[in-house]
Protein backbone atom coordinates (compact mmCIF):
# COMPACT_ATOMS: atom_id res chain seq x y z
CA UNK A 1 -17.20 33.31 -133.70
CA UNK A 2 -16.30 31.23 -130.50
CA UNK A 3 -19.24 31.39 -127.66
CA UNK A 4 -18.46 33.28 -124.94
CA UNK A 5 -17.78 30.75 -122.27
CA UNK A 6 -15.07 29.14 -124.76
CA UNK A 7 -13.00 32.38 -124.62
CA UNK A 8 -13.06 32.23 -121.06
CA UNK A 9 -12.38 28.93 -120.07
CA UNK A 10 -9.21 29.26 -122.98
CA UNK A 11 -8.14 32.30 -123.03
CA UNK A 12 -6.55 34.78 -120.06
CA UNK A 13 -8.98 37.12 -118.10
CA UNK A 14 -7.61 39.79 -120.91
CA UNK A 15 -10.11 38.56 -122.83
CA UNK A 16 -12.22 40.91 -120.78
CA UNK A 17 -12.22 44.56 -119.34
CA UNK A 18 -12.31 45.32 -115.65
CA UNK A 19 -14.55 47.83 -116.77
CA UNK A 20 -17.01 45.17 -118.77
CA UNK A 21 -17.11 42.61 -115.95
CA UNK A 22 -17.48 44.85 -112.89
CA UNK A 23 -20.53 45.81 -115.33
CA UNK A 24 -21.18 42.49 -115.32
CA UNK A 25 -21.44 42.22 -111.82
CA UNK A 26 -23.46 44.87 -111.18
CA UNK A 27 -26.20 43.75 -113.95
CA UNK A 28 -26.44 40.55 -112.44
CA UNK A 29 -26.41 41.82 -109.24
CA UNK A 30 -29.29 44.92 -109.79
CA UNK A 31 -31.41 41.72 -111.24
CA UNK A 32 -30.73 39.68 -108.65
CA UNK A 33 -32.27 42.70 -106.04
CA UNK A 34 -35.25 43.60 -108.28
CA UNK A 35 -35.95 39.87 -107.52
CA UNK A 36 -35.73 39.94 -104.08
CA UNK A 37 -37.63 43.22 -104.44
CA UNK A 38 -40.63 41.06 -105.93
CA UNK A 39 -40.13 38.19 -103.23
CA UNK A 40 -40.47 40.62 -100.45
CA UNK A 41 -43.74 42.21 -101.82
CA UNK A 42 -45.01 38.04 -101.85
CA UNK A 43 -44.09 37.52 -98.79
CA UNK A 44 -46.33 39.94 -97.12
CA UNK A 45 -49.49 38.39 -97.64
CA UNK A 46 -47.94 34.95 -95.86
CA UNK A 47 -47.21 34.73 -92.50
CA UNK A 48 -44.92 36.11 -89.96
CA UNK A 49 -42.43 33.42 -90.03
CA UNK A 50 -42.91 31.87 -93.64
CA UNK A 51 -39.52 31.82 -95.39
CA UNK A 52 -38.69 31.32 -98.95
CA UNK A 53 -37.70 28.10 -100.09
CA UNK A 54 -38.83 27.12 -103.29
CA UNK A 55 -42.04 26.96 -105.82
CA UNK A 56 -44.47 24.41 -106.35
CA UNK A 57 -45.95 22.95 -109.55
CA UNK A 58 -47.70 26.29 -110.63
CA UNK A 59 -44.44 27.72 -110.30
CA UNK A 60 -45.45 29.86 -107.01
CA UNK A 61 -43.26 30.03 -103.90
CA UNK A 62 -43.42 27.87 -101.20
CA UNK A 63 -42.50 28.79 -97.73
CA UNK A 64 -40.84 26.96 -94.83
CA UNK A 65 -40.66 27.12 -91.12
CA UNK A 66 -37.78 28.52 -89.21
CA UNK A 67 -36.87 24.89 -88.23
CA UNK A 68 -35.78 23.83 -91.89
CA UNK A 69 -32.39 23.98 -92.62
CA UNK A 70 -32.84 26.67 -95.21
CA UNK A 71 -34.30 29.99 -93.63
CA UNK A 72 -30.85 31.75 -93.03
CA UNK A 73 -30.20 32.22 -96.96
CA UNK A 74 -33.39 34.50 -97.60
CA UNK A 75 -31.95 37.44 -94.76
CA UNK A 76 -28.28 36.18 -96.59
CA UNK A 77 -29.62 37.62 -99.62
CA UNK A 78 -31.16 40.55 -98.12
CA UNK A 79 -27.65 41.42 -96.57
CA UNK A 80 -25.69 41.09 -99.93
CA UNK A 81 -28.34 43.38 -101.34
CA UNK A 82 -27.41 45.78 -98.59
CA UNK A 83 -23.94 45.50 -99.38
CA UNK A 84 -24.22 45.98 -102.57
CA UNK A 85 -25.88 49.36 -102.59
CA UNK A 86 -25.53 50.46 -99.00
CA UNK A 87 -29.19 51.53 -99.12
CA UNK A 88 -30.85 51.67 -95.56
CA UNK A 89 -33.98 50.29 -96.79
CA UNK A 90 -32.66 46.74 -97.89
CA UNK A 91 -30.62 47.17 -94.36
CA UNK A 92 -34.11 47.25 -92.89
CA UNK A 93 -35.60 44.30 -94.75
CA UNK A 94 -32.35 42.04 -93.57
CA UNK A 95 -32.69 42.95 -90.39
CA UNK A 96 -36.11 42.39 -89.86
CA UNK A 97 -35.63 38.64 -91.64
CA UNK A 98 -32.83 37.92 -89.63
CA UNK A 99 -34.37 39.10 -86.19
CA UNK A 100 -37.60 36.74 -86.93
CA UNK A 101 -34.60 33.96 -86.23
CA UNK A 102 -33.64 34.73 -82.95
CA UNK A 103 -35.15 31.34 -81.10
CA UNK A 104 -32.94 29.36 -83.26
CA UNK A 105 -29.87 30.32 -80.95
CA UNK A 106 -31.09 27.82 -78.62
CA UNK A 107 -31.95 25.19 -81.51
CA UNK A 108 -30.35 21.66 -80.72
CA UNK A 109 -32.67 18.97 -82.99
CA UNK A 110 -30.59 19.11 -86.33
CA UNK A 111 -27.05 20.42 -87.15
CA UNK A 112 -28.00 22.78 -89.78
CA UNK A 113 -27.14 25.94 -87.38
CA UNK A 114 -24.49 27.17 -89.19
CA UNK A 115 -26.72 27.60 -92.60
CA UNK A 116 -29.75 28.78 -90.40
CA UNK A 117 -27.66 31.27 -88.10
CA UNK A 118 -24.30 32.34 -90.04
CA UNK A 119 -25.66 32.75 -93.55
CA UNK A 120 -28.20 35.23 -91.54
CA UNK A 121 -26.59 36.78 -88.24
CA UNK A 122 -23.17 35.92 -89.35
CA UNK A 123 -23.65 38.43 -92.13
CA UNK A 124 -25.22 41.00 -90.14
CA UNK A 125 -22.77 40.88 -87.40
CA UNK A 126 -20.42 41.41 -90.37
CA UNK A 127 -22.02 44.28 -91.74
CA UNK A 128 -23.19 45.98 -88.80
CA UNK A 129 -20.66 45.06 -85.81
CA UNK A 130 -24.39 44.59 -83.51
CA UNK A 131 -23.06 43.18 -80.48
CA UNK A 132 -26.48 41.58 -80.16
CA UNK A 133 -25.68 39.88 -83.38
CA UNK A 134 -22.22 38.14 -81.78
CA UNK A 135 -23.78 37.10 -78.45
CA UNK A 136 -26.54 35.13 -80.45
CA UNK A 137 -24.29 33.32 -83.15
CA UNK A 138 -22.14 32.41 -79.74
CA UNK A 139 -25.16 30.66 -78.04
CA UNK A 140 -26.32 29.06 -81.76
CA UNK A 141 -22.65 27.74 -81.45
CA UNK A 142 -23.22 26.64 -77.83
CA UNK A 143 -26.22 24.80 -79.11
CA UNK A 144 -24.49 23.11 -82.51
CA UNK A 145 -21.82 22.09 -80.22
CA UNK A 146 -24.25 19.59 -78.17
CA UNK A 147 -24.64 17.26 -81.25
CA UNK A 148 -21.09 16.44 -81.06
CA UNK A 149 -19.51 13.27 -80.03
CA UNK A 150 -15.99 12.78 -78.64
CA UNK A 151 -16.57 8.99 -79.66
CA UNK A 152 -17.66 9.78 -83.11
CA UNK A 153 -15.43 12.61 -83.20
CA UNK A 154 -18.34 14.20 -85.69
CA UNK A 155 -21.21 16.24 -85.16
CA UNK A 156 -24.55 14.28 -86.01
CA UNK A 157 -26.61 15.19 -88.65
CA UNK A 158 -29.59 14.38 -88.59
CA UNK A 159 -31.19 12.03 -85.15
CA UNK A 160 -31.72 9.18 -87.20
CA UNK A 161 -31.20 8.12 -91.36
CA UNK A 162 -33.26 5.32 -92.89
CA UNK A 163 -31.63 3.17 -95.88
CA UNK A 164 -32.66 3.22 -99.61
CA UNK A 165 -31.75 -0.04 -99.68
CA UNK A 166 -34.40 -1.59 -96.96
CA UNK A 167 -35.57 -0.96 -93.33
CA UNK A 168 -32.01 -0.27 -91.69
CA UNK A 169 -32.11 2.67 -89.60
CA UNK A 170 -28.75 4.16 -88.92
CA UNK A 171 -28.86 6.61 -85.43
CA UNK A 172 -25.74 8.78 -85.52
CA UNK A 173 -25.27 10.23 -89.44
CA UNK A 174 -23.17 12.52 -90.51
CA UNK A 175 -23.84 14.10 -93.95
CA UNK A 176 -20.85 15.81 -96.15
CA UNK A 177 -23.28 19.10 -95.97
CA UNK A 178 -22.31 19.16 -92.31
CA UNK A 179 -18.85 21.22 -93.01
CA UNK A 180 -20.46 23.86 -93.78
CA UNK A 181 -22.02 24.74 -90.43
CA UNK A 182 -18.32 24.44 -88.97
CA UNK A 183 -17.58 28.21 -89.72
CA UNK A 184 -19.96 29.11 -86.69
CA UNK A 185 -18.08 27.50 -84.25
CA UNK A 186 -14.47 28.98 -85.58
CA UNK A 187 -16.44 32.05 -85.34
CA UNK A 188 -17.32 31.52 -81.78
CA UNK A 189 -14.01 30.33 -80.68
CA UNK A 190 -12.20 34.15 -82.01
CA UNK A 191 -14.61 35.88 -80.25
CA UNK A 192 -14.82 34.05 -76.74
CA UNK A 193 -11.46 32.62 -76.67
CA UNK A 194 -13.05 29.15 -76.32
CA UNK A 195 -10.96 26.99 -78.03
CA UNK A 196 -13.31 24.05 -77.20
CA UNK A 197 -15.29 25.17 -80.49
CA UNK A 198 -12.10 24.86 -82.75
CA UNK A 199 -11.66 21.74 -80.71
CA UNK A 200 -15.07 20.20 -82.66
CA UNK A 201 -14.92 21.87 -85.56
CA UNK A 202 -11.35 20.46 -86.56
CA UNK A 203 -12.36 17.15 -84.86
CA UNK A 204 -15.68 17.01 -87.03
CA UNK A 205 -13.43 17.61 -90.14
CA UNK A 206 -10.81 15.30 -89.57
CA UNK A 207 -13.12 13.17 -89.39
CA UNK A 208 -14.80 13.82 -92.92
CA UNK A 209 -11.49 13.98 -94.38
CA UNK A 210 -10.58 10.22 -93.50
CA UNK A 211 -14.28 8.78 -93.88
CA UNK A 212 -16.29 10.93 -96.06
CA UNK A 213 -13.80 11.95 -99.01
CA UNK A 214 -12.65 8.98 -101.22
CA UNK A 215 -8.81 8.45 -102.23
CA UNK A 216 -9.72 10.03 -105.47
CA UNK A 217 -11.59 13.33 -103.76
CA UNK A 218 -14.74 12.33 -104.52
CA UNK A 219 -16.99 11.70 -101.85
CA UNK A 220 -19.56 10.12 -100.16
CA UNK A 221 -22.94 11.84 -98.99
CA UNK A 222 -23.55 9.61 -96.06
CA UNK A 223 -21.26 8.27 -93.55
CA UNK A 224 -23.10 6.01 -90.20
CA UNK A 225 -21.18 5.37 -87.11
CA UNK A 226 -21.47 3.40 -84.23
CA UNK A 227 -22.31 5.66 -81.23
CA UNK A 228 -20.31 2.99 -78.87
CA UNK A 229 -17.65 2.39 -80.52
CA UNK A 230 -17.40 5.39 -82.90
CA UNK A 231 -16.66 2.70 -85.89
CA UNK A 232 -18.00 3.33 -89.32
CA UNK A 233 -20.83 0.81 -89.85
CA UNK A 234 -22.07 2.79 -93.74
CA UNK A 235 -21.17 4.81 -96.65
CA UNK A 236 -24.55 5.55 -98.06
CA UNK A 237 -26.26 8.37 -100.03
CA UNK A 238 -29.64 10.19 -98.55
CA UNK A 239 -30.09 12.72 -102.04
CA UNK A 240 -27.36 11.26 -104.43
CA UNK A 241 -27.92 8.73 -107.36
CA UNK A 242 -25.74 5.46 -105.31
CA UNK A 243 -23.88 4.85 -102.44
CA UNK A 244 -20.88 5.10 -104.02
CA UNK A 245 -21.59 7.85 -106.74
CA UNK A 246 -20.42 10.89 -105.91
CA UNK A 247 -23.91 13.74 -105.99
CA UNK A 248 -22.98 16.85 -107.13
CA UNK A 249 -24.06 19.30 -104.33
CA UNK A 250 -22.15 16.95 -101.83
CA UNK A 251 -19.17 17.36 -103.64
CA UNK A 252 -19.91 21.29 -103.77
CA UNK A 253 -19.89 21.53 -100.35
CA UNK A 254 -16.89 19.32 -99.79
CA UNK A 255 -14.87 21.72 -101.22
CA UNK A 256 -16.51 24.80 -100.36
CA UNK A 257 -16.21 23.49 -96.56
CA UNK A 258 -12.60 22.27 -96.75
CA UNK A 259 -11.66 25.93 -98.16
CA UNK A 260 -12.97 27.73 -95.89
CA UNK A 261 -11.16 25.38 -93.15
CA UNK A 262 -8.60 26.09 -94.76
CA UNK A 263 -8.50 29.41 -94.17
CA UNK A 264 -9.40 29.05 -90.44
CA UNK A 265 -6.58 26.44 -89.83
CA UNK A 266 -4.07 27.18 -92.27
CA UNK A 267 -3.56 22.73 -92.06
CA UNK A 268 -2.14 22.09 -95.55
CA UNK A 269 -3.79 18.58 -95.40
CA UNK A 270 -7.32 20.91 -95.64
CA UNK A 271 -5.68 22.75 -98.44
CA UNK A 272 -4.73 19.52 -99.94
CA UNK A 273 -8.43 18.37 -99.81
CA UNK A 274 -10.06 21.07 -101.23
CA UNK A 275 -8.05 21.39 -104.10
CA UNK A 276 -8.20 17.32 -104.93
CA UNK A 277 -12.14 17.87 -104.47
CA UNK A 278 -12.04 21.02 -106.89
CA UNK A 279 -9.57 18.94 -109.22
CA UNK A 280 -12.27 16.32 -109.55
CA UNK A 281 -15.10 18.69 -110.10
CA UNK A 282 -13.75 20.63 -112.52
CA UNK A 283 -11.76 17.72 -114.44
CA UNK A 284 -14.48 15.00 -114.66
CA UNK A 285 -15.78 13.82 -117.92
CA UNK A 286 -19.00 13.88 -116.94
CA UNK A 287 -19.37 17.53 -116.31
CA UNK A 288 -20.75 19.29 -119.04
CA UNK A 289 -19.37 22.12 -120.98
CA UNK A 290 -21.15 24.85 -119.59
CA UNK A 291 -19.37 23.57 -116.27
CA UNK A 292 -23.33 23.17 -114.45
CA UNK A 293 -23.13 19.40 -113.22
CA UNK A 294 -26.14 17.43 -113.29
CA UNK A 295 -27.43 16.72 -110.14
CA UNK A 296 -25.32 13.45 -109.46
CA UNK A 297 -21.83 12.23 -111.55
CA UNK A 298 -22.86 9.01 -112.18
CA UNK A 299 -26.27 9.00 -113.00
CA UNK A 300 -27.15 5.52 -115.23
CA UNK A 301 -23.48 4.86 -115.44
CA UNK A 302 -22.53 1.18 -115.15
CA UNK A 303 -21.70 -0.18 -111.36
CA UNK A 304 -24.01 2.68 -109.85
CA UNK A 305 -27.27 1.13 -108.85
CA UNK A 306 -29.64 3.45 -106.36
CA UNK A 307 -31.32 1.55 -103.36
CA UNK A 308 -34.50 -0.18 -103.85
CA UNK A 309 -36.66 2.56 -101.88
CA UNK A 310 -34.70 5.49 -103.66
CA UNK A 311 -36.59 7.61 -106.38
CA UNK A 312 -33.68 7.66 -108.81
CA UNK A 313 -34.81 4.18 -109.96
CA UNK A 314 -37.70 5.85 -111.52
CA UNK A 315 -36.26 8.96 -112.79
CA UNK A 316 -34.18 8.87 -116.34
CA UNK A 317 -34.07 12.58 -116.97
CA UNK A 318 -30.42 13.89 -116.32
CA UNK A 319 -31.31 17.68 -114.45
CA UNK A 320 -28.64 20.04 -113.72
CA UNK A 321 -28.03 21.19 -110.05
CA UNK A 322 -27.47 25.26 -110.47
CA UNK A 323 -27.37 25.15 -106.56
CA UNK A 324 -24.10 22.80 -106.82
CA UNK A 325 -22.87 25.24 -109.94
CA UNK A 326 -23.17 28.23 -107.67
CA UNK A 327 -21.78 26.97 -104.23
CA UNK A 328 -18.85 25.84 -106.37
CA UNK A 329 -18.50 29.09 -108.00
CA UNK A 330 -18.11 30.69 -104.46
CA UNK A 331 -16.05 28.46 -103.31
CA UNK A 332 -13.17 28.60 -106.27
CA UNK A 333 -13.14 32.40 -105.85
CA UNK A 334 -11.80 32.09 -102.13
CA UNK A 335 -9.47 29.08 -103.01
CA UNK A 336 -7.99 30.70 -106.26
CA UNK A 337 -6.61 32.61 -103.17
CA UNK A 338 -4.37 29.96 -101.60
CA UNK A 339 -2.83 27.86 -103.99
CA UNK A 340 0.42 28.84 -106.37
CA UNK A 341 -0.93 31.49 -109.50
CA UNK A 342 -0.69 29.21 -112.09
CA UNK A 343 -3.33 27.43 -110.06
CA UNK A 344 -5.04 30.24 -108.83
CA UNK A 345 -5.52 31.48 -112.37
CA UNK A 346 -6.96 27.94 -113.05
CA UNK A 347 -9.62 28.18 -110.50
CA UNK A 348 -10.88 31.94 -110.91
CA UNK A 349 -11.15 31.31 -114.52
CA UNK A 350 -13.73 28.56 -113.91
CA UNK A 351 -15.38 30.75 -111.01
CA UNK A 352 -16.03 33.42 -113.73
CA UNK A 353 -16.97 30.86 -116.11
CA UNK A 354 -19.39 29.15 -114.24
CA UNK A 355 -20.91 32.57 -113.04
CA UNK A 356 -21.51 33.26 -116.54
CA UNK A 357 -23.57 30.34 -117.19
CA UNK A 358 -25.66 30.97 -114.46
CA UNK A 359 -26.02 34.94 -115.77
CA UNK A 360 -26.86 33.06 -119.08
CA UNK A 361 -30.89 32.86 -120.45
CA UNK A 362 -30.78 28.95 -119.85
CA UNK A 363 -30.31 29.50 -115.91
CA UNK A 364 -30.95 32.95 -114.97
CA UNK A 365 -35.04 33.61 -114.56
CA UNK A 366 -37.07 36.00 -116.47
CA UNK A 367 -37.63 39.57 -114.30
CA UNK A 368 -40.63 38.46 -112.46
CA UNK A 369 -41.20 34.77 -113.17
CA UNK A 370 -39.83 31.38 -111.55
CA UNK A 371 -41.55 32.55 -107.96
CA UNK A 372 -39.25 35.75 -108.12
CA UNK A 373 -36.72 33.22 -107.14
CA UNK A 374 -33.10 34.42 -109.36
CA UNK A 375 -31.57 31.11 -110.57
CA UNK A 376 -34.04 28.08 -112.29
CA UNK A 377 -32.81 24.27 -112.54
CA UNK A 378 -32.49 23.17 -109.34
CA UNK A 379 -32.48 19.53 -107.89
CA UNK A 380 -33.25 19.20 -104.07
CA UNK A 381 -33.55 15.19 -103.78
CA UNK A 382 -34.41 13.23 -106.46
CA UNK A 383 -34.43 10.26 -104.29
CA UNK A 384 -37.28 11.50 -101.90
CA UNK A 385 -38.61 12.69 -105.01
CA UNK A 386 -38.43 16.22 -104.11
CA UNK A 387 -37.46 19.67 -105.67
CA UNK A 388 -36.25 18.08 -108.94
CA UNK A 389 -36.00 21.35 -111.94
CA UNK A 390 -37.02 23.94 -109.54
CA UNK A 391 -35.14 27.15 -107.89
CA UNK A 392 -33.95 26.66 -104.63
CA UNK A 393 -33.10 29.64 -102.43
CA UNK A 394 -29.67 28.74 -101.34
CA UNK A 395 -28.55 28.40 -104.94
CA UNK A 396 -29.58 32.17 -105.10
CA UNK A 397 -27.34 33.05 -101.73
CA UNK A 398 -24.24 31.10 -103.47
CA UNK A 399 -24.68 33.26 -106.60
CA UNK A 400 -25.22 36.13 -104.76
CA UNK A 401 -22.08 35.35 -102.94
CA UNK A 402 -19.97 34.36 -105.70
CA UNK A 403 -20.94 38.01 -107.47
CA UNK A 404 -19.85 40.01 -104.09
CA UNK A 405 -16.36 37.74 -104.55
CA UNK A 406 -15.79 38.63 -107.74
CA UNK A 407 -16.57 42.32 -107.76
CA UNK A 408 -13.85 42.37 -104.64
CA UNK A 409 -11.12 40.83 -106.87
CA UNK A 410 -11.80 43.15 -109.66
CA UNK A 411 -11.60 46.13 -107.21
C-alpha cells in the first residue's frame, strides 16, 4: 500500500473526501486547542507579561518579554482558537494576551512590529471590529514606519549586525524576515487613507526583490547597506548555514511575504517572485520527501562554508525546521489562489501535503508533552547556537493558520 503522503502529492485531491479532511481539520485543530488549553494553565504561575516562546533542556517552557519579536503569535493562537469554535471563553483568553501588548504601539528599537502587533491585534481587530484594536495597530504602524530610510529605501532590522566571519559590524541590516511586518503598514494605509505607509512598504519590498532574492529565487538572509549612500556593502547570513546558502525559514518567509504583497498590490513582478521562491522550495533536491526542509539547503554541501564565529561549524546533525514547513504551508494556500489552476492545483496539493506531515507522529507532540507547545523539531539559530530540535511558538501560529486556510477552501 502507498503511504499516505505519496497519494497526495500524486494523485488529485479525489483521493480524499471533503467530509474526511474537514475531519481532518478539525482533529488537528481540537488538539491544537487542548494544547493551548494546557499552556494557559502554565502560564499562570509565571508572570504577568511572560510569553511563550519555547522549552528548555528539560523540555519545560520558556517565556519571553514583550520586547522579543515573538509575543504576538501566543494571543495569534488564542484568536484562531476563538475562531474556530466561537466560544467566548477562548475570546477572553485572546483578549486578555493581546491587551498585555498595548505599550508596543509606541515600540521603535527593532522592526519586528508587524509579528508582535498584527499576528495579535491584527487578528482581533479582525474578529471583533474593536475600534480600539485599529487605532493601536495604526500607531504600531506609525512607530515601524520610523525605521525606514528613503536612502536605503528599506526598513532596518535590527540597529546593528555583527559578522560570522570576524569583527565587522554592519549598522543598517535588513533581514528577509522583515516582509513580513509589511502587512501592518498596508493595513494602516486602508484605514487612514495614508498612502505614505504603502509608500514604505512597497519601497521596503522593491528593495528585497532586487537585493535580497537571487536570480534563481533563492535568497539571501542578510543584506547591509550603506546609510549614506544607500549602496549594498553585504550579503551575509545571521541564522543560515553560509552567506550564500539559502536557510530555510528565510526562504519561507520570502514567499509567504511576497504573496501576501501580492495581494495588497496586485504588481505581477510580486506575483512573479513568490511563485519563483515557491518553485525553488518545493522543487529542490535537497528537500526531503516528507516536504519538511532541514533547517538550511545547503548544509555540508560543497562551496558553502559558515563564518569562522558561526555555530554551524560545529554542528553536523541535519535538523528539520517545522517552523519553515508550516509558514510555507500557509503561505501556498493563499497563493494557490492567484496563479492559473493547473498551478494552483500544484501548490494546494503541497499545502495539504505538508500539513499532513506536520499532523503526522514524527512532528505533531504527544497531548501534554513538548512544553504543551503543538509542533516539535524546530531550529531557531543554529549559528548562535540557539533553539536547535525544539518547538517554537510561531511554528504553532503558521500551522494554526494554515488549518483555518484549509478548512475555508473546503467550505
Amino acid at each position: 500500500m502507498k503511504p499516505l503522503l505519496y497519494l497526495i502529492l500524486t494523485a488529485g485531491l479525489s483521493v480524499f473526501t471533503a467530509g474526511g479532511e474537514k475531519e481532518f481539520v478539525d482533529s488537528n485543530a481540537g488538539f491544537a486547542r487542548q494544547q493551548l488549553k494546557h499552556m494557559l494553565k502554565d502560564t499562570e504561575s509565571r508572570e504577568r507579561l511572560a510569553f511563550p516562546r519555547t522549552t528548555n533542556k528539560e523540555g519545560k517552557m520558556i517565556t519571553t518579554s514583550m520586547y522579543d519579536w515573538t509575543p504576538g503569535f501566543f494571543p495569534g493562537s488564542l484568536w484562531y482558537a476563538y475562531e474556530q469554535t466561537k466560544d467566548p471563553a477562548w475570546q477572553r483568553e485572546a483578549i486578555k494576551w493581546t491587551e498585555k501588548l498595548e505599550p508596543l504601539k509606541d515600540f521603535t528599537q527593532h522592526h519586528d512590529l508587524g509579528f508582535m502587533m498584527y499576528c495579535s491585534y491584527g487578528n482581533a481587530y479582525r474578529l471583533t471590529g474593536n475600534k480600539a484594536y485599529r487605532d493601536i495597530l495604526i500607531q504600531g504602524a506609525r512607530s515601524l514606519s520610523t525605521r525606514f530610510s528613503p536612502v536605503t529605501r528599506s526598513i532596518k532590522s535590527w540597529n546593528a549586525f555583527k559578522s560570522w566571519h570576524g569583527q565587522q559590524m554592519y549598522y543598517y541590516p535588513v533581514i528577509i524576515d522583515n516582509l513580513m511586518n509589511l502587512e501592518l503598514l498596508f493595513f494602516a494605509s486602508r484605514e487612514t487613507g495614508d498612502t505614505s505607509f504603502r509608500h514604505i512598504a512597497v519601497s521596503h519590498a522593491e528593495t528585497a526583490m532586487y537585493n535580497q532574492v537571487r536570480p534563481d529565487y533563492s535568497s539571501y538572509h542578510v543584506v547591509c547597506y550603506d546609510t549614506t549612500s544607500g549602496k549594498v556593502l553585504a550579503r551575509e547570513t545571521a541564522q543560515g548555514y553560509a552567506d550564500n546558502s539559502t536557510w530555510s525559514r528565510g526562504q519561507a518567509w520570502g514567499i509567504y511575504g511576497f504573496t501576501m504583497i501580492y495581494r495588497e498590490t496586485h504588481d505581477p513582478r510580486f506575483l512573479k517572485t513568490a511563485t519563483g521562491m515557491a518553485d525553488w522550495f518545493l522543487d529542490n533536491k535537497n528537500l526531503p520527501e516528507d516536504k519538511i526542509p532541514y533547517w538550511d539547503f545547503n548544509v555540508e554541501e560543497a562551496g558553502y562554508k559558515p563564518g569562522v564565529r558561526s555555530n554551524a561549524n560545529n554542528v553536523k546533525t541535519k535538523y528539520r525546521d517545522v517552523s519553515a514547513a508550516a509558514i510555507v504551508s500557509s503561505a501556498l494556500f493563499e497563493l494557490s489562489g492567484y496563479v492559473d489552476k493547473s498551478k494552483g492545483e500544484q501548490y494546494r496539493k503541497s499545502a495539504i501535503a505538508i500539513l499532513h506531515s506536520l499532523a503526522s507522529a514524527a512532528y505533531r507532540a504527544p497531548e501534554g508533552k513538548n512544553g504543551n507547545f503543538i509542533l516539535m523539531h524546530s531550529v531557531g539559530s543554529i549559528p548562535h547556537n540557539a533553539e536547535i530540535d525544539v518547538p517554537l511558538v510561531y511554528a504553532d501560529y503558521y500551522f494554526m493558520e494554515a488549518l483555518e486556510r484549509y478548512k475555508a477552501s473546503l467550505d
